[in-house]
C-alpha atoms as a PDB file:
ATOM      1  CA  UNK A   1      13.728  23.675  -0.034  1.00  0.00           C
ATOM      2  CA  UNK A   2      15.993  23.003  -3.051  1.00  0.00           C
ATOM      3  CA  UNK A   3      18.597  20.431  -2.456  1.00  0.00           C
ATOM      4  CA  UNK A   4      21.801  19.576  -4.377  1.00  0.00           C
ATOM      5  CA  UNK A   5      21.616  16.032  -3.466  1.00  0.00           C
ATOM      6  CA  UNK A   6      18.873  14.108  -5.507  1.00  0.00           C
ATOM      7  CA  UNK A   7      18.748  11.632  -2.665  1.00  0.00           C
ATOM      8  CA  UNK A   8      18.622  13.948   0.084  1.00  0.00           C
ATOM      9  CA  UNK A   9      15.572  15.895  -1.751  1.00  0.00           C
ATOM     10  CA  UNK A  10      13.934  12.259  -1.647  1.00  0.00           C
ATOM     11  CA  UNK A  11      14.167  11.345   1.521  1.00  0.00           C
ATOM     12  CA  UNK A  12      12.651  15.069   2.412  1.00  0.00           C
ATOM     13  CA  UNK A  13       9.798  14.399   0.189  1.00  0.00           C
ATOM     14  CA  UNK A  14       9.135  10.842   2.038  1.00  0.00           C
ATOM     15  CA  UNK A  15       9.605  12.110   5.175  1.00  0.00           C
ATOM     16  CA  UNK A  16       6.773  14.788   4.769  1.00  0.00           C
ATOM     17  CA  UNK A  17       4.305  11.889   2.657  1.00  0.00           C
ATOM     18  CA  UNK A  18       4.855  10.169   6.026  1.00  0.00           C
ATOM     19  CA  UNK A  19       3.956  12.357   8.048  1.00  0.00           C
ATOM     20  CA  UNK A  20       0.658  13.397   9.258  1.00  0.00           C
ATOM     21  CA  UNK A  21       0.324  16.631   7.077  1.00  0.00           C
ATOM     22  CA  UNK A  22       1.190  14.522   4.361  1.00  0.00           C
ATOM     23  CA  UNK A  23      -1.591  11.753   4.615  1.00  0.00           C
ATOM     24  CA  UNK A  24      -3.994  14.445   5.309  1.00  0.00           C
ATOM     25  CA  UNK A  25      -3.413  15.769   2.031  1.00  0.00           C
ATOM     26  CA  UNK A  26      -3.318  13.015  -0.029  1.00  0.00           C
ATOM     27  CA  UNK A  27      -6.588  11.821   1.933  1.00  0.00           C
ATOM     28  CA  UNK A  28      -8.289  14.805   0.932  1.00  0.00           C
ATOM     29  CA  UNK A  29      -6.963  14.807  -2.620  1.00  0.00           C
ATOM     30  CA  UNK A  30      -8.531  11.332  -2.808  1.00  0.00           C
ATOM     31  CA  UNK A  31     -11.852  12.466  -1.678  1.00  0.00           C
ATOM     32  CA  UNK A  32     -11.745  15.083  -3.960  1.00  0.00           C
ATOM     33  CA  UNK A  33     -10.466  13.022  -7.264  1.00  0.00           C
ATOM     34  CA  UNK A  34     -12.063   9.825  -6.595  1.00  0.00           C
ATOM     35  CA  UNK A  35     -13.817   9.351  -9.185  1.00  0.00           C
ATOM     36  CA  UNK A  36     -11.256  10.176 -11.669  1.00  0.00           C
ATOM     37  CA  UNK A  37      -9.000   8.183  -9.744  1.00  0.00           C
ATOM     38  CA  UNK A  38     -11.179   5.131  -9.954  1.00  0.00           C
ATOM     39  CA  UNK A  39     -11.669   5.539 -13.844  1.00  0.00           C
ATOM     40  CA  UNK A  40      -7.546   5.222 -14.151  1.00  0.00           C
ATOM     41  CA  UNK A  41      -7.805   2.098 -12.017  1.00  0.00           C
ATOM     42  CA  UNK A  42     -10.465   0.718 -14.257  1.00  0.00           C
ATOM     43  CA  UNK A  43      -8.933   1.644 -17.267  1.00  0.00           C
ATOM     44  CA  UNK A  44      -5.237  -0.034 -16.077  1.00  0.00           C
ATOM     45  CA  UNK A  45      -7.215  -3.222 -15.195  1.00  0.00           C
ATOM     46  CA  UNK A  46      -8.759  -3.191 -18.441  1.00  0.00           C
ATOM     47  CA  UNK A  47      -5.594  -3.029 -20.692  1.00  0.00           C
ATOM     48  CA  UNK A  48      -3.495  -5.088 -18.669  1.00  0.00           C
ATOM     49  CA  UNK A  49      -6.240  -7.687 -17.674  1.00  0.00           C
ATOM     50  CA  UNK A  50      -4.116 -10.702 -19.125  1.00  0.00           C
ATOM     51  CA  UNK A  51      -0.837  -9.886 -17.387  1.00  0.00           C
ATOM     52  CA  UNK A  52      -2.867  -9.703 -14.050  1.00  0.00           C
ATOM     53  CA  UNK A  53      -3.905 -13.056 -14.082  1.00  0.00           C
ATOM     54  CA  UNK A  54      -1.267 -14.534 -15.681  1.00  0.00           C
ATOM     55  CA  UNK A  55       0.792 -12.920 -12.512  1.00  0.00           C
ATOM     56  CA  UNK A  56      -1.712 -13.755  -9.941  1.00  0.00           C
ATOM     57  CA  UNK A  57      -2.004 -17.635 -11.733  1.00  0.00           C
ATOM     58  CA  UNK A  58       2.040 -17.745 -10.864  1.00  0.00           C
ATOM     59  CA  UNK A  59       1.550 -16.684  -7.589  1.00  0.00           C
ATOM     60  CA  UNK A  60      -1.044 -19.097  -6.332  1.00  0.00           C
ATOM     61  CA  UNK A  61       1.140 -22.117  -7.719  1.00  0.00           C
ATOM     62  CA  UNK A  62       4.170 -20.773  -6.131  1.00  0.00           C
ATOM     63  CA  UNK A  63       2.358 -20.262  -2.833  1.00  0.00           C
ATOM     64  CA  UNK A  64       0.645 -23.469  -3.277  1.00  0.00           C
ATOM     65  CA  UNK A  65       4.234 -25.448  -4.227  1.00  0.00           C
ATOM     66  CA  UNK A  66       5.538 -24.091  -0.515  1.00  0.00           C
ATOM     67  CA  UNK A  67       2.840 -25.113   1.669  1.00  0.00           C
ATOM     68  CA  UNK A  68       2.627 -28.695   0.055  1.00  0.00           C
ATOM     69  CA  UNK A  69       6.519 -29.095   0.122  1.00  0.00           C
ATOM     70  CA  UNK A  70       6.250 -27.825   3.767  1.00  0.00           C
ATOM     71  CA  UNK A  71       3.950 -30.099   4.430  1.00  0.00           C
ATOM     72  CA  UNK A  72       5.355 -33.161   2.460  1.00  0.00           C
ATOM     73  CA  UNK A  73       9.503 -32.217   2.147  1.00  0.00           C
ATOM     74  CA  UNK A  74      11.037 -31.960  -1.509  1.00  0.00           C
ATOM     75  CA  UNK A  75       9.495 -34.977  -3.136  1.00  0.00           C
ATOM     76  CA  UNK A  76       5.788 -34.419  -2.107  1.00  0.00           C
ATOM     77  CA  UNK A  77       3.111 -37.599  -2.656  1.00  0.00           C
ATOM     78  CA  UNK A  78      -0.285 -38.291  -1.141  1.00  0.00           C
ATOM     79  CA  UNK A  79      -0.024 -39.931   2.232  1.00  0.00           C
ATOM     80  CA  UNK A  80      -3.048 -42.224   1.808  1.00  0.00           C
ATOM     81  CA  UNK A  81      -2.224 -43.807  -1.702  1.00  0.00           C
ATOM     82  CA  UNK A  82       0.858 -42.484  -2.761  1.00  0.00           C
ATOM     83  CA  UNK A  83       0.000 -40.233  -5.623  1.00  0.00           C
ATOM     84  CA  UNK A  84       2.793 -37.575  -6.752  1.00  0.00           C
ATOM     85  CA  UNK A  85       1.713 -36.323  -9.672  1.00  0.00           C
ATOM     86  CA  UNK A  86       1.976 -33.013  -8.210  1.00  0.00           C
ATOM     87  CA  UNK A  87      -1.124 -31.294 -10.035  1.00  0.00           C
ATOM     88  CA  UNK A  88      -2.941 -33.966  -8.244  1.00  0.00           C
ATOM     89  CA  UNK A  89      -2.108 -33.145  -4.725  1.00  0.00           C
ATOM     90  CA  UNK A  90      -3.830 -30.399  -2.124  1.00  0.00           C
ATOM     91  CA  UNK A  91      -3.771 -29.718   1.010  1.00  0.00           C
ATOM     92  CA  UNK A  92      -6.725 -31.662   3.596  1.00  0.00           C
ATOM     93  CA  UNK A  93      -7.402 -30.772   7.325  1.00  0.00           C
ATOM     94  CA  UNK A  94      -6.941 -33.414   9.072  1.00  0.00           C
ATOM     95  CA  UNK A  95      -9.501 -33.435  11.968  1.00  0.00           C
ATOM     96  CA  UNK A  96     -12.102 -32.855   9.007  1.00  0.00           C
ATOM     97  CA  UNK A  97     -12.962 -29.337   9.744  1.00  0.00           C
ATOM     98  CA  UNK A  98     -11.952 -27.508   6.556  1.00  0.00           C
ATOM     99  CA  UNK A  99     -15.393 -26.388   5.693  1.00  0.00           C
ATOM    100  CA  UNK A 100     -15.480 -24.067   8.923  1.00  0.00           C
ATOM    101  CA  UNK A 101     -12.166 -23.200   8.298  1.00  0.00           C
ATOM    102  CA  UNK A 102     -13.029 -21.923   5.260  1.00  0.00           C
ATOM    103  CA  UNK A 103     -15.359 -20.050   5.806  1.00  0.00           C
ATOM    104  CA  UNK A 104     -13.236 -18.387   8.708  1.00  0.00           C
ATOM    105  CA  UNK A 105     -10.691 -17.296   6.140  1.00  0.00           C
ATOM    106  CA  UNK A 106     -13.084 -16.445   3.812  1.00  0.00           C
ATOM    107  CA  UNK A 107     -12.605 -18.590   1.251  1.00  0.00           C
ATOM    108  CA  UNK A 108     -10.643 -21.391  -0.431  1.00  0.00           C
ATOM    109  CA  UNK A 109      -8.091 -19.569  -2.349  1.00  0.00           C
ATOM    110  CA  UNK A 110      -6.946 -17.749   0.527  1.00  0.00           C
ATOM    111  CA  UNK A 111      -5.907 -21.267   2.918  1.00  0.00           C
ATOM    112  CA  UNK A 112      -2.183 -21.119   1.599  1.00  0.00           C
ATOM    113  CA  UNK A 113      -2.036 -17.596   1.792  1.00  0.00           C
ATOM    114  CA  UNK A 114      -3.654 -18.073   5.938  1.00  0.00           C
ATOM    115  CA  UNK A 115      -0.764 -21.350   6.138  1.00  0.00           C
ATOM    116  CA  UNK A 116       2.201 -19.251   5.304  1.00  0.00           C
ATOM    117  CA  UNK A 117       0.846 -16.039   7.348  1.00  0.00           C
ATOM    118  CA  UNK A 118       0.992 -18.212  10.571  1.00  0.00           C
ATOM    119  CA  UNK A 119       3.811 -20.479   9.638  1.00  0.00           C
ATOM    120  CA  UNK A 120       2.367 -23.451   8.381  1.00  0.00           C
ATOM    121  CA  UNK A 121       0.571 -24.663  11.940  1.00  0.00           C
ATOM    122  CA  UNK A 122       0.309 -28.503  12.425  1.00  0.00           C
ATOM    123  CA  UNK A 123      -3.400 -30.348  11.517  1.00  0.00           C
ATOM    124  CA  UNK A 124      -2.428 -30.191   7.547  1.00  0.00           C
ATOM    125  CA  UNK A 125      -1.759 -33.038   5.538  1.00  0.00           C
ATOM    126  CA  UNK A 126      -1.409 -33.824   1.658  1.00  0.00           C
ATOM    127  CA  UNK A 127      -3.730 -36.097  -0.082  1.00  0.00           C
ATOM    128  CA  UNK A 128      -4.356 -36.548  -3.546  1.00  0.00           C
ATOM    129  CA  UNK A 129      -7.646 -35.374  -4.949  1.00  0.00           C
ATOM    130  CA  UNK A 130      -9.556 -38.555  -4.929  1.00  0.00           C
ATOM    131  CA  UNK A 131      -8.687 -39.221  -1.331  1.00  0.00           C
ATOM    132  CA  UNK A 132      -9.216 -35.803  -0.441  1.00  0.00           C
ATOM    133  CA  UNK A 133     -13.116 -36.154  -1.727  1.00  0.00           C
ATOM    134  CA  UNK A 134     -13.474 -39.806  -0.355  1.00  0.00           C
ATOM    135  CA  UNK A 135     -12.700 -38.906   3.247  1.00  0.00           C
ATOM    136  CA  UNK A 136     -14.309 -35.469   2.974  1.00  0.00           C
ATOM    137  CA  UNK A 137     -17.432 -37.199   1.881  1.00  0.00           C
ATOM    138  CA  UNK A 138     -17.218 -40.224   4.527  1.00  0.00           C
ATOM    139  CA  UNK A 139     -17.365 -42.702   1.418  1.00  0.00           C
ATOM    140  CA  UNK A 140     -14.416 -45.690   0.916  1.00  0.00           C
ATOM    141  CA  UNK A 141     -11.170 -43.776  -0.291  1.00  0.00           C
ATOM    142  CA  UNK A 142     -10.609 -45.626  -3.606  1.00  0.00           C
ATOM    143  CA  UNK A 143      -7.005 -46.476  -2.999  1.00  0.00           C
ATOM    144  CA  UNK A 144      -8.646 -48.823  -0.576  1.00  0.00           C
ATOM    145  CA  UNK A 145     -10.577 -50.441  -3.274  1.00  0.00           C
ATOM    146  CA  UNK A 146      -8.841 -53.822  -4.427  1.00  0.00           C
ATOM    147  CA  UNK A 147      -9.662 -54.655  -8.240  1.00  0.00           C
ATOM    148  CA  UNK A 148      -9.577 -58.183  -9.564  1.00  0.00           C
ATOM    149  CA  UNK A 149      -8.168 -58.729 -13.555  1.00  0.00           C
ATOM    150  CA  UNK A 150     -12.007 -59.763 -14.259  1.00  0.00           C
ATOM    151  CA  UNK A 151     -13.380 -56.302 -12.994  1.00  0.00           C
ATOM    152  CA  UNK A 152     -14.761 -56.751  -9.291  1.00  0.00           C
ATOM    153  CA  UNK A 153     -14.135 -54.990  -6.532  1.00  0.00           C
ATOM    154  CA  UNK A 154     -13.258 -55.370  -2.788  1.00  0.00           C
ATOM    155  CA  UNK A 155     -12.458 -53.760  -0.103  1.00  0.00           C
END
């Protein structure tokens, strides 16, 4: 059907993608085409490689900048020695279960994606990397260290 309005003809041609003659076809022109369909993927990727991770680099700082500042408010620092040199910081589960949590999500890139998705739950805190490693290994978290001018150390 021909319409006069370009916005009407639109919403038409939506309406029937949407529907369930509509994702029948374009299922079964998938199965059909896949393979050529799969070569223009490839070939996208290919030439714009750079942009992609340039855009997905952007995104996992962004995403990472509003879980730590939920976590932490505006000025974020660690909460064991203070650090807030803000490449520094990350996120650390408190009750010391982050490996299993991990693996739960499926991975370690995906935890601020999994904080924002269900609203940033409580059991979170932000440490700096060295404190982060100290406690997860169960070894002295070197801001507890004290260092004399002559080079010892004491707890």
């Amino acid at each position: 059907m021909a319409y006069k309005d370009k916005n009407k003809e639109r919403e038409s041609r939506l309406r029937w993608q949407r529907s369930k003659v509509g994702k029948a076809c374009r299922i079964k022109y998938r199965q059909k085409n896949l393979v050529k369909i799969r070569s223009k993927n490839r070939e996208y990727a290919r030439v714009h490689r750079e942009e992609q991770k340039a855009n997905g680099k952007a995104w996992y700082k962004k995403i990472k900048h509003q879980a730590i500042e939920t976590y932490a408010g505006k000025h974020p620092a660690c909460n064991c020695c203070g650090e807030n040199f803000y490449p520094f910081l990350t996120l650390d589960h408190v009750n010391g279960d982050g490996a299993q949590h991990r693996k739960e999500i499926g991975g370690t890139t995906k935890i601020y994606t999994w904080l924002r998705d269900n609203n940033y739950p409580p059991g979170f805190q932000v440490l700096c990397h060295n404190c982060n490693i100290a406690k997860g290994t169960g070894k002295i978290c070197p801001c507890s260290v004290k260092c004399k001018s002559n080079g010892s150390c004491e707890l």
